[in-house]
C-alpha atoms as a PDB file:
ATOM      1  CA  UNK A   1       0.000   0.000   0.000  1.00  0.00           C
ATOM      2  CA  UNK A   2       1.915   2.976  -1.833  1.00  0.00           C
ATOM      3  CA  UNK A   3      -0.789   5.530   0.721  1.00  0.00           C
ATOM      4  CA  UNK A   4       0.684   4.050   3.913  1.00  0.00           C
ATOM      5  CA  UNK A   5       4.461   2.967   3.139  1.00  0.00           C
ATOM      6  CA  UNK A   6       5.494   6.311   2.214  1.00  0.00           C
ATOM      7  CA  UNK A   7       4.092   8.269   4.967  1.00  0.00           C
ATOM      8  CA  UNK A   8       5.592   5.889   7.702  1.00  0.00           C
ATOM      9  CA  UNK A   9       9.219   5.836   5.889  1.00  0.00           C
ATOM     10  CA  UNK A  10       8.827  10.130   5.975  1.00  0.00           C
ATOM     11  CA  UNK A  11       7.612   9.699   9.544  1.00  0.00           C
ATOM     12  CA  UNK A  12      10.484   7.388  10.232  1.00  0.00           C
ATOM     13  CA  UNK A  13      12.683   9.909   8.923  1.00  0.00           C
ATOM     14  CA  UNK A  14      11.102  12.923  11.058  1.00  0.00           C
ATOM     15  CA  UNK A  15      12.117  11.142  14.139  1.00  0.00           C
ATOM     16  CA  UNK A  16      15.626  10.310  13.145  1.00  0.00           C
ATOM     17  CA  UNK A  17      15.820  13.444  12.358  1.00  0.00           C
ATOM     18  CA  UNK A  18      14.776  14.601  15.931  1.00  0.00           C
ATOM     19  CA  UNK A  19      16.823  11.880  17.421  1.00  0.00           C
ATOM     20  CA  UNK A  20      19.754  13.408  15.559  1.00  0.00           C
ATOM     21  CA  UNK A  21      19.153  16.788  16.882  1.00  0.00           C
ATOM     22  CA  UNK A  22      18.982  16.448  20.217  1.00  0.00           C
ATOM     23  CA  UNK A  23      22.185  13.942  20.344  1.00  0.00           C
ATOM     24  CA  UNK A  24      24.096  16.805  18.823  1.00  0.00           C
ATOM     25  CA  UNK A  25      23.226  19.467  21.457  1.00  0.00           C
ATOM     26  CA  UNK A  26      25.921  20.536  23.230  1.00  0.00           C
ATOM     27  CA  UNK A  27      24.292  20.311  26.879  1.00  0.00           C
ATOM     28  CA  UNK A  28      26.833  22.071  29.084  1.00  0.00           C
ATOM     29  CA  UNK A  29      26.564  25.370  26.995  1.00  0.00           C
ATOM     30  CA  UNK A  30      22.177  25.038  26.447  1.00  0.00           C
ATOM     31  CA  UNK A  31      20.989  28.500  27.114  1.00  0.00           C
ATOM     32  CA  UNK A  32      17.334  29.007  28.015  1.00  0.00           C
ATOM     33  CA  UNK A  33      17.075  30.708  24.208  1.00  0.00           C
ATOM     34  CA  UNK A  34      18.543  28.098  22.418  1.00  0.00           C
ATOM     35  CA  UNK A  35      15.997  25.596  24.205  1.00  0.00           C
ATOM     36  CA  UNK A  36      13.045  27.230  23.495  1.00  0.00           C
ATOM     37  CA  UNK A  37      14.482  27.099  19.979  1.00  0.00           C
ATOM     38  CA  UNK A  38      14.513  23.594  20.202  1.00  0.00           C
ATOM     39  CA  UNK A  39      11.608  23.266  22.151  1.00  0.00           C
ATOM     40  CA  UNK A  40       9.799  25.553  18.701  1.00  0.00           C
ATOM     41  CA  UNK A  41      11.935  22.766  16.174  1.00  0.00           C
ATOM     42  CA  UNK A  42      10.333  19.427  17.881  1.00  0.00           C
ATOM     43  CA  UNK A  43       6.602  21.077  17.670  1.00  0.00           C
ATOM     44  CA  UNK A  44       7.141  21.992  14.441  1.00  0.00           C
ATOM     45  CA  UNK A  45       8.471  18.113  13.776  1.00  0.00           C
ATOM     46  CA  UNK A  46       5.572  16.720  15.862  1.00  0.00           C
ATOM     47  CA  UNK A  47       3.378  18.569  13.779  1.00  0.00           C
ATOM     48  CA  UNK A  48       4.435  17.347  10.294  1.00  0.00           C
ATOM     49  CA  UNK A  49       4.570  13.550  12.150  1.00  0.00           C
ATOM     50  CA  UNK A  50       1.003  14.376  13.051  1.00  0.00           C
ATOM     51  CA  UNK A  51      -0.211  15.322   9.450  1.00  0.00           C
ATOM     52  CA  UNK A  52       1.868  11.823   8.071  1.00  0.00           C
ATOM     53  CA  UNK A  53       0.258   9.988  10.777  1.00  0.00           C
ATOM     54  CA  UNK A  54      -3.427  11.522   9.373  1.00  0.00           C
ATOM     55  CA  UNK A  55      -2.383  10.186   5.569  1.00  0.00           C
ATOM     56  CA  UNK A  56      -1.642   6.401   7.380  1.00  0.00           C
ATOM     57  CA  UNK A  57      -4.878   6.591   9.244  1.00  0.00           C
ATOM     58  CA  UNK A  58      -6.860   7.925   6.109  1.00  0.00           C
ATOM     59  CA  UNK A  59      -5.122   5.116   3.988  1.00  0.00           C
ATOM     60  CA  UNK A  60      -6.462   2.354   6.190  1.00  0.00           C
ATOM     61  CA  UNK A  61      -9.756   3.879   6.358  1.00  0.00           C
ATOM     62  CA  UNK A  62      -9.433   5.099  10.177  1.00  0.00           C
ATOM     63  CA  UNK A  63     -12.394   7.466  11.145  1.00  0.00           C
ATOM     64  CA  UNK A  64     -11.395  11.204  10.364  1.00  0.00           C
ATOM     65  CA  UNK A  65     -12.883  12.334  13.304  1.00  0.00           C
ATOM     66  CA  UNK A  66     -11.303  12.684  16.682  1.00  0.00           C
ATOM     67  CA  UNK A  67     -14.148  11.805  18.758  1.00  0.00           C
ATOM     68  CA  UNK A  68     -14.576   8.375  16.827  1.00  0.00           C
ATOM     69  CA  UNK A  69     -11.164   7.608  17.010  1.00  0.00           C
ATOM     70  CA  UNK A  70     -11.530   8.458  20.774  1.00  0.00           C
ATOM     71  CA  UNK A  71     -14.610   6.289  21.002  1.00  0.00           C
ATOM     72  CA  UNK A  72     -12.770   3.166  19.002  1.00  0.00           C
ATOM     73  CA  UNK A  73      -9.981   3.098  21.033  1.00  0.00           C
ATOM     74  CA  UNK A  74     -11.989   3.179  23.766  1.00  0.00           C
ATOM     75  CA  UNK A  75     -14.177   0.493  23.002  1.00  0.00           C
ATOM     76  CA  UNK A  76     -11.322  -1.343  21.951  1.00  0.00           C
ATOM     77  CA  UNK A  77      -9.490  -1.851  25.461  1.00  0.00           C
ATOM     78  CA  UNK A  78     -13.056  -1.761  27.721  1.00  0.00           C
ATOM     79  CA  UNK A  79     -12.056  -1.626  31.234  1.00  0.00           C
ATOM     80  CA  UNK A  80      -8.326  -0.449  30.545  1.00  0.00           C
ATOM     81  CA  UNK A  81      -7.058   2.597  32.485  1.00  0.00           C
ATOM     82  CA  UNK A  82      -6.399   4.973  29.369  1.00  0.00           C
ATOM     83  CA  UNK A  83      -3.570   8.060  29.693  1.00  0.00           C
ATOM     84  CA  UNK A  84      -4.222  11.775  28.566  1.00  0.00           C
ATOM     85  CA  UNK A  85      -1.588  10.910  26.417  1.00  0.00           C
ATOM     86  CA  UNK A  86      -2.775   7.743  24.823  1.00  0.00           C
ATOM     87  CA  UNK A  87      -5.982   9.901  24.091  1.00  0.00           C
ATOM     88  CA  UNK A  88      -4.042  12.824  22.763  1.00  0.00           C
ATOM     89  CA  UNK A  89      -2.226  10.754  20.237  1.00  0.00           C
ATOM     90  CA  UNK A  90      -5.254   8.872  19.397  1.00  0.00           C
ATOM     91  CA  UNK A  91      -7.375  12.042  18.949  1.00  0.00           C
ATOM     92  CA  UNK A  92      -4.314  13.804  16.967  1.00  0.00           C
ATOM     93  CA  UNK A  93      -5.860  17.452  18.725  1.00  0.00           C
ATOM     94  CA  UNK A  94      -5.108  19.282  21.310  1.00  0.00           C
ATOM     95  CA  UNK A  95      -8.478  19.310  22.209  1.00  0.00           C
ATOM     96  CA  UNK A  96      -8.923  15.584  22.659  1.00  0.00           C
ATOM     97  CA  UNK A  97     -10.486  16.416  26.783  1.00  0.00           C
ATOM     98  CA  UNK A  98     -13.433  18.101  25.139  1.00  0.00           C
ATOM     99  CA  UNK A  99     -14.002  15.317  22.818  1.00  0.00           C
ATOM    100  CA  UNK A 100     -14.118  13.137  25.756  1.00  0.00           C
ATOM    101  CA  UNK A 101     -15.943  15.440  27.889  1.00  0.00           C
ATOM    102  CA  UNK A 102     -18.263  14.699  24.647  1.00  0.00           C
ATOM    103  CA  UNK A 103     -18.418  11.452  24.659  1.00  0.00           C
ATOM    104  CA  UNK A 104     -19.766  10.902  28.246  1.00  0.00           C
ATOM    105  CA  UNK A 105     -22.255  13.492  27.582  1.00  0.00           C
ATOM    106  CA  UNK A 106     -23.441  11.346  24.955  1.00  0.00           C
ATOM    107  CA  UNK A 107     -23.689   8.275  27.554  1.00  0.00           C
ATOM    108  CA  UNK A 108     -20.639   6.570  26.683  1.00  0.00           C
ATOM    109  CA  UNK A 109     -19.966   5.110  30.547  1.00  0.00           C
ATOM    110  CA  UNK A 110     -16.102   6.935  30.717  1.00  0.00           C
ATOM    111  CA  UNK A 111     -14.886   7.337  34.215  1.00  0.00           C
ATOM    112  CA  UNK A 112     -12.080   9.686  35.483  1.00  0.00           C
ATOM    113  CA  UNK A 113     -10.199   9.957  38.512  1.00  0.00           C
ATOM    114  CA  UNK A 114     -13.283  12.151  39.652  1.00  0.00           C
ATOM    115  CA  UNK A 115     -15.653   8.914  39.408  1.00  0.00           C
ATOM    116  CA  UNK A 116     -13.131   6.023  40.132  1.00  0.00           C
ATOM    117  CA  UNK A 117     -10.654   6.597  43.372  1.00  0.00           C
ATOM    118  CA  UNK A 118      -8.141   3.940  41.425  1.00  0.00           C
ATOM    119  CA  UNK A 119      -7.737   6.410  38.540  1.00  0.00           C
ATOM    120  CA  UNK A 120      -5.322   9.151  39.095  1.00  0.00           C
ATOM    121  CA  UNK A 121      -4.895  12.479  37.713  1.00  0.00           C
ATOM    122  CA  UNK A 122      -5.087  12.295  33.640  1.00  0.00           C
ATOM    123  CA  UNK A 123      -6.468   8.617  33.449  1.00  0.00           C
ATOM    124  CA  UNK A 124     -10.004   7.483  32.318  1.00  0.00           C
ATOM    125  CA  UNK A 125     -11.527   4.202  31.674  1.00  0.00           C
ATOM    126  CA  UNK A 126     -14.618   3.131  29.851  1.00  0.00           C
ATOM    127  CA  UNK A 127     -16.502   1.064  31.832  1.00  0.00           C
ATOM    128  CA  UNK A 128     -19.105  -0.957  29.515  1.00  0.00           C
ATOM    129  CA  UNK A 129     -19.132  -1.532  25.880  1.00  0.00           C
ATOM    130  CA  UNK A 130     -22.981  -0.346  25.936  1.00  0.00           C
ATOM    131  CA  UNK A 131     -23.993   3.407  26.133  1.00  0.00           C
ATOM    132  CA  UNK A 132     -25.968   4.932  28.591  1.00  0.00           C
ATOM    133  CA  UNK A 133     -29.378   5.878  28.038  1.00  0.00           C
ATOM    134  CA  UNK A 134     -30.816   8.903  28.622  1.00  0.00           C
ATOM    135  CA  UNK A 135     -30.142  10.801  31.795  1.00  0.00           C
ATOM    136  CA  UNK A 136     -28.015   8.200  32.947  1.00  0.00           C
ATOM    137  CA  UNK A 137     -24.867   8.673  34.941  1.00  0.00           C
ATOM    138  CA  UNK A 138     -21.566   7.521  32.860  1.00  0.00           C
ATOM    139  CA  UNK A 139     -19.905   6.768  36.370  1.00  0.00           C
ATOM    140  CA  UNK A 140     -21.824   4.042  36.733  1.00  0.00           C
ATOM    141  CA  UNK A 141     -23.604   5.341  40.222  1.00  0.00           C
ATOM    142  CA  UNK A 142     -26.917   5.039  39.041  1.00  0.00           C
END
């Protein structure tokens, strides 16, 4: 598949690249300029590893939006404690909380540290592969 191949060899390359970079810093002289330059390089690199990883995901048919990839990974590891940054990558937006905050809104039974005392800080778990119905708690405290 010509749609996928490339766009992992060029993301591949991006994080060489990045690897490369930071080996070559010269850490006893890093200045607090020259590391927010670096800190500006690596977004911009995450960013263009982002857009590759889009092409992959549109070339194997993955759901464009971030809320269904949210909700398929989700549904794909029911009862697994879930990062922020498992989500973030999923979603592929900085915005991936709101899409979550979504979610439960919609019924999908997703439980934070707020709902579950096991979570901590950042972690969320769905709970059931079924969705709530209406004005039903996702927490499961119904």
């Amino acid at each position: 598949m010509e749609e996928v191949e490339q766009p992992l060899k060029r993301m591949a390359d991006h994080a060489e690249a990045q690897a490369r970079f930071l080996r070559a810093l010269d850490q006893d002289e890093l200045q607090i300029g020259e590391w927010l330059d670096v800190l500006a390089r690596l977004g911009t690199e995450q960013s263009a590893i982002h857009a590759l990883a889009d092409t992959v995901g549109a070339g194997i048919g993955l759901p464009q939006s971030a809320r269904s990839r949210i909700l398929a990974y989700f549904r794909m590891h029911i009862g697994e404690v879930m990062s922020q940054h498992q989500l973030a990558g999923v979603g592929g937006i900085h915005e991936w909380a709101r899409r979550v905050r979504e979610l439960r809104k919609a019924g999908w039974p997703i439980v934070s540290d707020k709902e579950d005392p096991d979570l901590k800080p950042g972690q969320y778990r769905m709970t059931s592969p079924r969705r709530n119905g209406p004005g039903q708690s996702t927490s499961g405290d119904n």
